[in-house]
N, C-alpha and C. Protein backbone atom coordinates (compact mmCIF):
# COMPACT_ATOMS: atom_id res chain seq x y z
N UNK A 1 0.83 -1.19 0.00
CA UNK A 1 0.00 0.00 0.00
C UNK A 1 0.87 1.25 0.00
N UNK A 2 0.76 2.13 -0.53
CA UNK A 2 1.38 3.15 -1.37
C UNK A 2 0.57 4.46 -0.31
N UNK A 3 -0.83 4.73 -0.33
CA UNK A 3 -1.78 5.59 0.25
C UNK A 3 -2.32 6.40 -1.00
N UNK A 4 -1.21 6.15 -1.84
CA UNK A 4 -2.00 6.68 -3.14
C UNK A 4 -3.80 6.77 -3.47
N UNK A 5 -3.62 7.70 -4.25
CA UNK A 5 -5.44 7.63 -4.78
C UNK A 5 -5.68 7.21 -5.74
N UNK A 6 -4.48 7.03 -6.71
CA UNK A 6 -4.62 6.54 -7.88
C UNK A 6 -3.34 5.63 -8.28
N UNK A 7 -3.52 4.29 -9.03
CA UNK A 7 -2.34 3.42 -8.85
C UNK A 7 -1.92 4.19 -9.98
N UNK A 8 0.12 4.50 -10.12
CA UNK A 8 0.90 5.10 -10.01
C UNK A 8 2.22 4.52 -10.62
N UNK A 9 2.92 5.00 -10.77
CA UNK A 9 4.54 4.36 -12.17
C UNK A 9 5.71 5.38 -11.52
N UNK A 10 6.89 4.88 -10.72
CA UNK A 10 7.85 5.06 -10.82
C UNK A 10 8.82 5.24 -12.14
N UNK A 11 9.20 6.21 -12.51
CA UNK A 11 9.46 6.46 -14.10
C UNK A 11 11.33 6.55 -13.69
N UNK A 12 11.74 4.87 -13.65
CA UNK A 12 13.29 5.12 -13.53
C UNK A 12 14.12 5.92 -14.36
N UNK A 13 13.45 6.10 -15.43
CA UNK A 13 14.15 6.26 -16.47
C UNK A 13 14.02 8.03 -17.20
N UNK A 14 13.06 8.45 -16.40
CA UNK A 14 12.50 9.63 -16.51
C UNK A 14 13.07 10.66 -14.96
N UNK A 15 14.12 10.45 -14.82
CA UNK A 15 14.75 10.84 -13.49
C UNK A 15 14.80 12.79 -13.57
N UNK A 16 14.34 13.27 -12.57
CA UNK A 16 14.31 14.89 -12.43
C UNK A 16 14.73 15.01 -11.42
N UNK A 17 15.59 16.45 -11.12
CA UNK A 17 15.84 17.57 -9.80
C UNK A 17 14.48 17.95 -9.13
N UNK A 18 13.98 18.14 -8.13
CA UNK A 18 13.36 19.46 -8.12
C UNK A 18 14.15 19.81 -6.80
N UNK A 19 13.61 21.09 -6.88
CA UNK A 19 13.71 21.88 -5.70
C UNK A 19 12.65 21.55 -4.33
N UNK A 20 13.05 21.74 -3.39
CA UNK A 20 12.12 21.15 -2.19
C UNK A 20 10.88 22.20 -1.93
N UNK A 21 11.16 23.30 -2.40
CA UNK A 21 9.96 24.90 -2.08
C UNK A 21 8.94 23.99 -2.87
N UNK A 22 8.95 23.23 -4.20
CA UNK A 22 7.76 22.29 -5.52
C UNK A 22 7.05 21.72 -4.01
N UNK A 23 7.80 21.00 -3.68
CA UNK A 23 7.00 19.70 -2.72
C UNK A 23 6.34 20.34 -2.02
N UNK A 24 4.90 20.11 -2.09
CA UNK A 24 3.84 21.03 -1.09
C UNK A 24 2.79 20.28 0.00
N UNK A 25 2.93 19.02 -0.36
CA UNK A 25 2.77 17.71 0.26
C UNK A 25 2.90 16.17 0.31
N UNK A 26 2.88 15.48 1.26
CA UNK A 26 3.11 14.13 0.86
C UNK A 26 1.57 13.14 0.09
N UNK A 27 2.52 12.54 -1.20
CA UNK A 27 1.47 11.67 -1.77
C UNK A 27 0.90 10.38 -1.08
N UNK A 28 1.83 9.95 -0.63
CA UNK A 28 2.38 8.54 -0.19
C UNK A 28 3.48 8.20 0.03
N UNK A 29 3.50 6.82 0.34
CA UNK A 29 4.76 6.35 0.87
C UNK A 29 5.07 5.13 0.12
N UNK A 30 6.35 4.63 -0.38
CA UNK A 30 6.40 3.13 -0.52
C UNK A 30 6.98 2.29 0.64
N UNK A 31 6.28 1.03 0.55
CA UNK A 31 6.88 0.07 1.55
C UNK A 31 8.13 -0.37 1.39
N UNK A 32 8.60 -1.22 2.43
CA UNK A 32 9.72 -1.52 2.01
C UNK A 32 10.22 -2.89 0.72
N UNK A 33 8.94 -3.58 0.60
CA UNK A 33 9.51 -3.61 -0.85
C UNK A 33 9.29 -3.31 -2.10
N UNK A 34 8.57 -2.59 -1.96
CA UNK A 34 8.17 -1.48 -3.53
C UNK A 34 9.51 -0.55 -3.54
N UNK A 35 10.32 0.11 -2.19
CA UNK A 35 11.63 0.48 -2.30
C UNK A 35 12.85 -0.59 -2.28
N UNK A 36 12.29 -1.74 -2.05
CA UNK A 36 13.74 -2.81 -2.83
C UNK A 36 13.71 -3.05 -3.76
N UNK A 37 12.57 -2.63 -4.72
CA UNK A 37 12.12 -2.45 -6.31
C UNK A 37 12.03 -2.11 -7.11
N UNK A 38 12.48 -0.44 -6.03
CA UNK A 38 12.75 0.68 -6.87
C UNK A 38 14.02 0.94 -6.75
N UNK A 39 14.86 0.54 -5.67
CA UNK A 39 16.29 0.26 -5.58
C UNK A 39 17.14 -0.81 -6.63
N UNK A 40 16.49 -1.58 -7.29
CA UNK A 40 17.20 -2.78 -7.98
C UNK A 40 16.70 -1.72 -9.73
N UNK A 41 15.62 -1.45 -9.62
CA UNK A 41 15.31 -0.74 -11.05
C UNK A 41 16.08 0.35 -11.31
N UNK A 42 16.19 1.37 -10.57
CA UNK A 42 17.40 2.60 -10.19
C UNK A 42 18.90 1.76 -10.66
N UNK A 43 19.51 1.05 -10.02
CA UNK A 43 20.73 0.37 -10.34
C UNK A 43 20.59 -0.15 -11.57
N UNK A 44 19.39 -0.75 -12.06
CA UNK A 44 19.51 -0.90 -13.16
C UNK A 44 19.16 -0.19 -14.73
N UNK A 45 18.97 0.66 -14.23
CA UNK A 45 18.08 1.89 -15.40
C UNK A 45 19.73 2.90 -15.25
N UNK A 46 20.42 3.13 -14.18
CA UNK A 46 21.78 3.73 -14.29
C UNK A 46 22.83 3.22 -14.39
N UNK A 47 22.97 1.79 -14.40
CA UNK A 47 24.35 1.16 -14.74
C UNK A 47 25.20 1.16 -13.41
N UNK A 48 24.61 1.08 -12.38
CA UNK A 48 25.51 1.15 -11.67
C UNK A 48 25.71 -0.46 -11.13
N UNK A 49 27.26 -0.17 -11.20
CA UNK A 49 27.99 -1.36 -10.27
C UNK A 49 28.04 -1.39 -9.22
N UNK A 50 27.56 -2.87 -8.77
CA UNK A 50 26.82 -2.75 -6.87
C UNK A 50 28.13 -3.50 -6.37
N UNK A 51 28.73 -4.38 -7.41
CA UNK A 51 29.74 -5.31 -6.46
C UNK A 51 31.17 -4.48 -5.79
N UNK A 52 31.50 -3.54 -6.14
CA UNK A 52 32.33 -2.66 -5.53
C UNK A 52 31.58 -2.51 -3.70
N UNK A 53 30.57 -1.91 -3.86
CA UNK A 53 29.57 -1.49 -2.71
C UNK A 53 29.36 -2.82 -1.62
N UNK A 54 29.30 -3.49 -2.37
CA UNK A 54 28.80 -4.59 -1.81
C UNK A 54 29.93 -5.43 -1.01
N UNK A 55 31.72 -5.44 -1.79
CA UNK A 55 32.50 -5.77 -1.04
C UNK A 55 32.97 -4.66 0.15
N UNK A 56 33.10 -3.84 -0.34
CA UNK A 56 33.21 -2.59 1.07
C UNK A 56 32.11 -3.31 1.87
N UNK A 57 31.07 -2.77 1.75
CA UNK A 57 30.26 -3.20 2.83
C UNK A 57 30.58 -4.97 3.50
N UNK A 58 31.13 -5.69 2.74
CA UNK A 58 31.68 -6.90 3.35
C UNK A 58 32.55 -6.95 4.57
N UNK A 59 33.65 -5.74 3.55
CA UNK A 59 34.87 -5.63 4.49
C UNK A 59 34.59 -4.56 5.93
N UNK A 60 33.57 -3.84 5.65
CA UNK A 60 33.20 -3.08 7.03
C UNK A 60 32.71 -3.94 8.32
N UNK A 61 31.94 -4.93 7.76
CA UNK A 61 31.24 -5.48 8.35
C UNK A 61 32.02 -6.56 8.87
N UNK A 62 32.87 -7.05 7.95
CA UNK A 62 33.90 -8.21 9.08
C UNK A 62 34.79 -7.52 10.08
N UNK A 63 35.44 -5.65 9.77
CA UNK A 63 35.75 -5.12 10.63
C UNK A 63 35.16 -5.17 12.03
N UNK A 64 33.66 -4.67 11.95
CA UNK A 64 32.81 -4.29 13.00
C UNK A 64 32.73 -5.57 13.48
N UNK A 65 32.54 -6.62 13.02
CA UNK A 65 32.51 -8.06 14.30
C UNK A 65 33.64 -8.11 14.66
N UNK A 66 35.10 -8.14 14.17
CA UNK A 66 36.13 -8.29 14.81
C UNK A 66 36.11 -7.33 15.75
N UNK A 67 36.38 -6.20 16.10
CA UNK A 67 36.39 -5.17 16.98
C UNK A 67 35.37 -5.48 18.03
N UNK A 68 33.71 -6.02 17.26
CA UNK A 68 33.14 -6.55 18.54
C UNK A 68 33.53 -7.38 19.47
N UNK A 69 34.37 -8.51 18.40
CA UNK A 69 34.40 -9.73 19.28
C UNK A 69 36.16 -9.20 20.56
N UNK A 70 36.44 -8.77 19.51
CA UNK A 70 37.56 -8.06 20.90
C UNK A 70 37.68 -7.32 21.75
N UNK A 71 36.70 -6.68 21.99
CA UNK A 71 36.01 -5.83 22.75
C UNK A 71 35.31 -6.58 23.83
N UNK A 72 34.34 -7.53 23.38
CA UNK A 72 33.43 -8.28 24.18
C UNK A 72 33.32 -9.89 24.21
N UNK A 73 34.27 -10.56 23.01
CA UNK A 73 33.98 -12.00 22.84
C UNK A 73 32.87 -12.86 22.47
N UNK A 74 33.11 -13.49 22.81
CA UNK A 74 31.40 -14.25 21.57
C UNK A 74 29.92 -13.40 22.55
N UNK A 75 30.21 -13.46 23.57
CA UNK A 75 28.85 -12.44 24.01
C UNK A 75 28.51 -11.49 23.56
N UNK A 76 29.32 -10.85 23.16
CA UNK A 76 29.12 -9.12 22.82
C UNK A 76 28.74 -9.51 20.86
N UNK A 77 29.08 -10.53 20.38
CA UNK A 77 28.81 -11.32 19.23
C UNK A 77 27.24 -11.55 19.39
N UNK A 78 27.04 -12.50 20.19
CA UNK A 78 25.41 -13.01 20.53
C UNK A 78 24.74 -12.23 20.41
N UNK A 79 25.03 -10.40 21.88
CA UNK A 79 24.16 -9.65 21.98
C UNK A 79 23.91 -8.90 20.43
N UNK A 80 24.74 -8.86 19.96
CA UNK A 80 24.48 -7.89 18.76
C UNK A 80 23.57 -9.13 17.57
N UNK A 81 23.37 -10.18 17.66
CA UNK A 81 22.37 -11.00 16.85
C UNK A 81 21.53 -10.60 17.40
N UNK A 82 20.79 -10.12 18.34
CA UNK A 82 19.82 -9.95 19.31
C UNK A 82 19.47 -8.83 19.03
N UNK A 83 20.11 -7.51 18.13
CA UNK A 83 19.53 -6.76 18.06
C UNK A 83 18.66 -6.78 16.86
């Protein structure tokens, strides 16, 4: 559900600026996966390369558990599954 009044087209390919003074209210909202939908169409309507992004974010992320786990050890590991 969108809140829309009328069903509606994300135009990836039809991409504009505006200025924020235009926006005079909210239409709606997308959920979160109509925005994992519009996130994969975006990447793909611009060519962008995700696997760069995607190993950074690998390598951040094995940072941040190491530092957890040395910090706190497999507990401080656990608690953070827990969040």
């Amino acid at each position: 559900m969108t809140g829309l009044a009328a069903p509606s087209k994300v135009r990836v390919t039809k991409l504009v600026t505006l200025s924020g003074a235009l926006l005079k209210r909210w239409l709606g909202r997308l959920g979160p996966l109509l925005t994992a939908d519009l996130d994969r169409a975006l990447v793909t309507a611009l060519g962008i390369n995700m696997v760069p992004h995607r190993e950074e974010g690998r390598r951040e992320e094995r940072a941040r558990l190491k530092a957890l786990h040395a910090a706190g050890g497999v507990d401080a590991l656990v608690a953070d599954l827990a969040c």
